[in-house]
C-alpha atoms as a PDB file:
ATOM      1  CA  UNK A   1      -0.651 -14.016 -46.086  1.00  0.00           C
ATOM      2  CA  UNK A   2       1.872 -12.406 -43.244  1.00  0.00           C
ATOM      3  CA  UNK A   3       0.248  -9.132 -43.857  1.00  0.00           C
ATOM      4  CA  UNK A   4      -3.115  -9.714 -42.597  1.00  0.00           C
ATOM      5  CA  UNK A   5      -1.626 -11.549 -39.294  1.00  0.00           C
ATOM      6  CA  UNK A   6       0.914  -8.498 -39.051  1.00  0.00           C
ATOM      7  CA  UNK A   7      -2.126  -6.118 -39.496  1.00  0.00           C
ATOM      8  CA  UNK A   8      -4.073  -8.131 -36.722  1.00  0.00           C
ATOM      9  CA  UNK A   9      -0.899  -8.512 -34.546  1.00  0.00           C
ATOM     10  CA  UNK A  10      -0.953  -4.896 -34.435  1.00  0.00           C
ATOM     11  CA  UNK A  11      -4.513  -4.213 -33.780  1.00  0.00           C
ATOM     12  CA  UNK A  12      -4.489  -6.524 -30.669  1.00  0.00           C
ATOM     13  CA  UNK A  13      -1.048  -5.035 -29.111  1.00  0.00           C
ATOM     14  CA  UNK A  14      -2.261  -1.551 -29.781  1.00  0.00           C
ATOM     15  CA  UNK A  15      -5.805  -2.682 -28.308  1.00  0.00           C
ATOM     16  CA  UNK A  16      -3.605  -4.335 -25.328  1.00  0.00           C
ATOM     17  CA  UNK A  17      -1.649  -1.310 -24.707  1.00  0.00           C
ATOM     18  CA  UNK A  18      -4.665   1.524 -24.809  1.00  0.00           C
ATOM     19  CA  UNK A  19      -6.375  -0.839 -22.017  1.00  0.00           C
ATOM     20  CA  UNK A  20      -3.570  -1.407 -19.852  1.00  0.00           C
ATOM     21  CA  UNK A  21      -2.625   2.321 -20.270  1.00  0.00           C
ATOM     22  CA  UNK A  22      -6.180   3.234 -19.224  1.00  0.00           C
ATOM     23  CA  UNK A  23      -6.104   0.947 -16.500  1.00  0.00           C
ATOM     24  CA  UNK A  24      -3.070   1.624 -14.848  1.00  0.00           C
ATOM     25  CA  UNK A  25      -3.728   5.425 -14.554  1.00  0.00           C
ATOM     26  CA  UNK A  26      -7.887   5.619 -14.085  1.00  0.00           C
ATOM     27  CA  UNK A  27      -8.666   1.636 -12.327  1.00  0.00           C
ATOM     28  CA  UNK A  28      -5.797   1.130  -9.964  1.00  0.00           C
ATOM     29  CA  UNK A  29      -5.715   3.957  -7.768  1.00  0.00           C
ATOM     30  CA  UNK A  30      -9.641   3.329  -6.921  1.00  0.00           C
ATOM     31  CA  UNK A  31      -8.781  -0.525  -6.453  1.00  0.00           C
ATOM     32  CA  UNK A  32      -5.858   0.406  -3.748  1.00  0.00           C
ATOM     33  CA  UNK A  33      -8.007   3.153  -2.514  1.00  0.00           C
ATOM     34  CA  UNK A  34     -10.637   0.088  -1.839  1.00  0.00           C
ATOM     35  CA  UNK A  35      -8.143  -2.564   0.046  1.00  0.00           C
ATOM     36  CA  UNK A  36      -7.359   0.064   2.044  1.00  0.00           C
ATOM     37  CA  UNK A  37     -11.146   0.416   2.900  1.00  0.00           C
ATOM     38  CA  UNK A  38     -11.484  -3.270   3.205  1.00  0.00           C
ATOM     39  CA  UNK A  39      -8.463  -3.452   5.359  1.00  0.00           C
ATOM     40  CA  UNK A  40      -9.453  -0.867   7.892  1.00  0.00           C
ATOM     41  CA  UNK A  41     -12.972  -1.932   7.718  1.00  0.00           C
ATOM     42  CA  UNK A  42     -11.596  -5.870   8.992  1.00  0.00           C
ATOM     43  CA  UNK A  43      -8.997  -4.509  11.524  1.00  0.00           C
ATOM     44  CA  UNK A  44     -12.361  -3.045  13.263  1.00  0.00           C
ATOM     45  CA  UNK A  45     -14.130  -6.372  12.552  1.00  0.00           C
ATOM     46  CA  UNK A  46     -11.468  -8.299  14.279  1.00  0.00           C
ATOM     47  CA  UNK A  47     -10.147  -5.509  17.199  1.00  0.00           C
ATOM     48  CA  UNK A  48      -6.659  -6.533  16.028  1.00  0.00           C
ATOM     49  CA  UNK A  49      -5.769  -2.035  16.491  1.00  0.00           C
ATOM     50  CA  UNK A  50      -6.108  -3.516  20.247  1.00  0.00           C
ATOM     51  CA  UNK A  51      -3.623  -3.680  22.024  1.00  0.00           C
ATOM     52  CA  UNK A  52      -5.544  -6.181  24.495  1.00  0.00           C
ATOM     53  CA  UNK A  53      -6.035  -8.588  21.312  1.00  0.00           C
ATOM     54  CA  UNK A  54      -2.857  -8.454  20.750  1.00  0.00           C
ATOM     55  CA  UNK A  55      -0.381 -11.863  21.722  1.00  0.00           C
ATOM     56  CA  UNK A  56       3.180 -12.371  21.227  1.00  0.00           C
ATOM     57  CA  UNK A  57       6.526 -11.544  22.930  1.00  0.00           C
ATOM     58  CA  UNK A  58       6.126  -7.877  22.326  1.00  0.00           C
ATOM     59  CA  UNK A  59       2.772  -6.751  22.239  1.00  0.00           C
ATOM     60  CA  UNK A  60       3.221  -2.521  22.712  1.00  0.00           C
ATOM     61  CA  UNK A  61       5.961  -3.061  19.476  1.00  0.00           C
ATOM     62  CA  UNK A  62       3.305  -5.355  17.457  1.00  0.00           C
ATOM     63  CA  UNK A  63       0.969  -2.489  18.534  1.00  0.00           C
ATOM     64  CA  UNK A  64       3.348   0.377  17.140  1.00  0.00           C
ATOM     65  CA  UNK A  65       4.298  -1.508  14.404  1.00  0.00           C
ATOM     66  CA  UNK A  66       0.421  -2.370  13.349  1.00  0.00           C
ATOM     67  CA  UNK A  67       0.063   1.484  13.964  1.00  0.00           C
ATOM     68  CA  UNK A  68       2.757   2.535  11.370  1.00  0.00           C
ATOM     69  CA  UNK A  69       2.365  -0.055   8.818  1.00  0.00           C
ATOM     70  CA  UNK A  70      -0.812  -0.814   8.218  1.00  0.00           C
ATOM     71  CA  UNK A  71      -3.366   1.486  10.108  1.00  0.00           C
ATOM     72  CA  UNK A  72      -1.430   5.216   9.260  1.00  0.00           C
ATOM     73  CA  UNK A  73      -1.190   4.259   5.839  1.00  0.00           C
ATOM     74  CA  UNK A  74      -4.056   2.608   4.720  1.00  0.00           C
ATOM     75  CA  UNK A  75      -6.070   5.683   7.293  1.00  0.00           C
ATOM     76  CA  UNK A  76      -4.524   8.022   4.775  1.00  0.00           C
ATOM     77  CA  UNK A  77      -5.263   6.709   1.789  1.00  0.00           C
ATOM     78  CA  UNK A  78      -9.184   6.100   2.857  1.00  0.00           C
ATOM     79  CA  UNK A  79      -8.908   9.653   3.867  1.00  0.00           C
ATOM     80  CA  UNK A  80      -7.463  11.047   0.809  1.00  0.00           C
ATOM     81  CA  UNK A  81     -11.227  10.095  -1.128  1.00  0.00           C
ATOM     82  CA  UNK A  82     -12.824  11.842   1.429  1.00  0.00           C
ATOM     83  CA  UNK A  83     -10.864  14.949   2.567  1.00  0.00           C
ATOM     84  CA  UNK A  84      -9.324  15.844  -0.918  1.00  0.00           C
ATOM     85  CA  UNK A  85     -12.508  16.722  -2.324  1.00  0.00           C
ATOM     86  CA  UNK A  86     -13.299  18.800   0.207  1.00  0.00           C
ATOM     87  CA  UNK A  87     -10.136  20.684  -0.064  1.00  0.00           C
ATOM     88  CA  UNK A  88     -10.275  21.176  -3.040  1.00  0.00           C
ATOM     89  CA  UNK A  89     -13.642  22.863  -3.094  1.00  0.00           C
ATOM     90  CA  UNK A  90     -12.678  25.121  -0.263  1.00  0.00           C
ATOM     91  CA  UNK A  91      -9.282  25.628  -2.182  1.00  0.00           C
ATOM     92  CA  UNK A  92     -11.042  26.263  -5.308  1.00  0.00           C
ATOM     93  CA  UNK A  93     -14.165  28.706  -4.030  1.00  0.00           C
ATOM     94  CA  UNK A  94     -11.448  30.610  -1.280  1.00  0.00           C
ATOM     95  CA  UNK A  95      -8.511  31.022  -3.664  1.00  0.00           C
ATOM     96  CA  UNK A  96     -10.718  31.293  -6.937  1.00  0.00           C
ATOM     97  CA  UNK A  97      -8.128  29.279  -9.085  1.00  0.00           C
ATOM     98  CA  UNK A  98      -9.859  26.389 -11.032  1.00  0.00           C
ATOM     99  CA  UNK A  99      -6.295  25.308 -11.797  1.00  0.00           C
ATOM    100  CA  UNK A 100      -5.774  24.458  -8.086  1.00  0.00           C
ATOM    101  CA  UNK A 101      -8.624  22.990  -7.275  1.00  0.00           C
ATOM    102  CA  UNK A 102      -8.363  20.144 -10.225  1.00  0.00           C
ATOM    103  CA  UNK A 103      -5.115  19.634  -9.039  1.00  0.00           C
ATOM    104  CA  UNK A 104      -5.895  18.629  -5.595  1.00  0.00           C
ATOM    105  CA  UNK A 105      -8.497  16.671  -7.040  1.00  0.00           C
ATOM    106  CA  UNK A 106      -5.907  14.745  -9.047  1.00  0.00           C
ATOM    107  CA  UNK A 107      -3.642  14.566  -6.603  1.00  0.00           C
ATOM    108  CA  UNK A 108      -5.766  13.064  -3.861  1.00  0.00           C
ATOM    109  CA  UNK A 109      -7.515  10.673  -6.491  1.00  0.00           C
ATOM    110  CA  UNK A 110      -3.598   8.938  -7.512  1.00  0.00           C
ATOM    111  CA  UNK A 111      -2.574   9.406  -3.623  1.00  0.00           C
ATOM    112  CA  UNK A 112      -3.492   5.858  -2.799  1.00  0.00           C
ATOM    113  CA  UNK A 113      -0.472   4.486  -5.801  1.00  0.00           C
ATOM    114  CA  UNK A 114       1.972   7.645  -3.668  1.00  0.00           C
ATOM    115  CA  UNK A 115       0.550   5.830  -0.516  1.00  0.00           C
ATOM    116  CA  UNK A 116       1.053   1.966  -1.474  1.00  0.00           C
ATOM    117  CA  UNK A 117       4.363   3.297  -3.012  1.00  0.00           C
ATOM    118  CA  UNK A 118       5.612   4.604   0.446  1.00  0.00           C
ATOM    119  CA  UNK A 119       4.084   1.690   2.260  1.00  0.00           C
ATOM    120  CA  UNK A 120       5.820  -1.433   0.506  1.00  0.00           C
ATOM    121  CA  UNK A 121       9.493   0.434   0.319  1.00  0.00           C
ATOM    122  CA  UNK A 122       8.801   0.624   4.132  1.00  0.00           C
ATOM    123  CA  UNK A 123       7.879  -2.624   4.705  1.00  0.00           C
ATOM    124  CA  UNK A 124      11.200  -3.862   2.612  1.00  0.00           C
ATOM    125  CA  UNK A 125      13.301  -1.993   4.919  1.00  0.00           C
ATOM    126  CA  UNK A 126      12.168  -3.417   8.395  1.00  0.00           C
ATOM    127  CA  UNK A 127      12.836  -7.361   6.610  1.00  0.00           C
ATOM    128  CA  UNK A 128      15.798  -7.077   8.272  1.00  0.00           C
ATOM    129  CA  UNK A 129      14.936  -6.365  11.695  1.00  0.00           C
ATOM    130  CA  UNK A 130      11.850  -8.963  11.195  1.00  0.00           C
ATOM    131  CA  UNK A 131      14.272 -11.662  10.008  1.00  0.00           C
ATOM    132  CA  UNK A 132      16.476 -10.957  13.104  1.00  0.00           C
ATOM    133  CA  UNK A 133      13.781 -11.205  15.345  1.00  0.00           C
ATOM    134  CA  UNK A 134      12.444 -14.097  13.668  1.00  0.00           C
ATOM    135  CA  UNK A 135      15.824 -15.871  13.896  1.00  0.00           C
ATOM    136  CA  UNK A 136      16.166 -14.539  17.597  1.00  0.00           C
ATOM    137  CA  UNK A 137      13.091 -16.803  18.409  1.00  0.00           C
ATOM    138  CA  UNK A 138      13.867 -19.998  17.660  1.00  0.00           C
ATOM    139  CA  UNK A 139      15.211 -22.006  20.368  1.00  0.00           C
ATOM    140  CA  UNK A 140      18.220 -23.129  20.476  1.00  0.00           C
ATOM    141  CA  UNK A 141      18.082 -26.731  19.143  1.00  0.00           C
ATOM    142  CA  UNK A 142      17.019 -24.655  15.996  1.00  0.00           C
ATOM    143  CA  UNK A 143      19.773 -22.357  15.219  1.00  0.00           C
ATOM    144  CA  UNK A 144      23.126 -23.269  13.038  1.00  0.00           C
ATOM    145  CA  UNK A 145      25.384 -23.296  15.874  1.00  0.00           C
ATOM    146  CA  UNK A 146      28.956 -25.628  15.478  1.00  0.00           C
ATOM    147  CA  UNK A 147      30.434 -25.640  18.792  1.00  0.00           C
ATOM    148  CA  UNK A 148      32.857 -28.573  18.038  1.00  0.00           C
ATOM    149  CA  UNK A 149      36.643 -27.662  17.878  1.00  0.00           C
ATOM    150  CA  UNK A 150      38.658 -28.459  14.977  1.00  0.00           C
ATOM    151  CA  UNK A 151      42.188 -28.722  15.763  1.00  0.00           C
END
């Protein structure tokens, strides 16, 4: 009786595997490609790439940092859908190589995983200038401060 479970063990984690392989490499860069769409598309909604509509202590840094973190990348990864192609065509009729033109098709359809890659190991290394600022704000009732002497 254990071979017949074994045999359908098998068939689902080889079934489970083939999909997620399939996803991963064909679904996902399309699905970052479209936040990034959806993203730029709401920052335009909103006017939050204002720097009028922007509030807060620092509003020119807020602005840079809105510039860097979200609108550059997420720009460039719409982009990459649109001007890849088109590179690739002119790459592939003016240097005659089919080789090079599917590979700047490849590489601008995965640029969006390079691009969310780049984005998030960016946004790790400001945490701690955003968790000193953070702790910078609070007032002072707020912050762990022992001035008592101990003798």
């Amino acid at each position: 009786m254990e071979k017949p479970e074994l045999k359908n063990a098998i068939v689902e984690a080889l079934v489970h595997v083939l999909y997620s392989i399939v996803y991963q490499l064909f679904i996902v860069p399309f699905d970052l490609w479209r936040k990034a769409t959806f993203r730029l598309a709401e920052q335009h909604e909103n006017g939050s790439f204002k720097v009028i509509n922007i509030g807060g202590l620092w509003p020119f840094l807020s602005f840079i940092r809105m510039l860097l973190l979200e609108f550059s990348f997420d720009a460039t990864t719409f982009l990459a859908y649109i001007i890849g192609p088109i590179i690739a065509i002119i790459a592939g009729f003016a240097g005659g190589e089919f080789t090079g033109f599917i590979s700047i098709l490849v590489f601008s359809y995965y640029f969006p995983i390079f691009s969310s890659l780049f984005r998030d190991l960016t946004q790790i290394s400001i945490l701690p200038i955003r968790k000193f600022i953070s702790w910078a704000k609070k007032p002072a009732q707020q912050l762990d401060i022992d001035l008592t002497k101990k003798y």
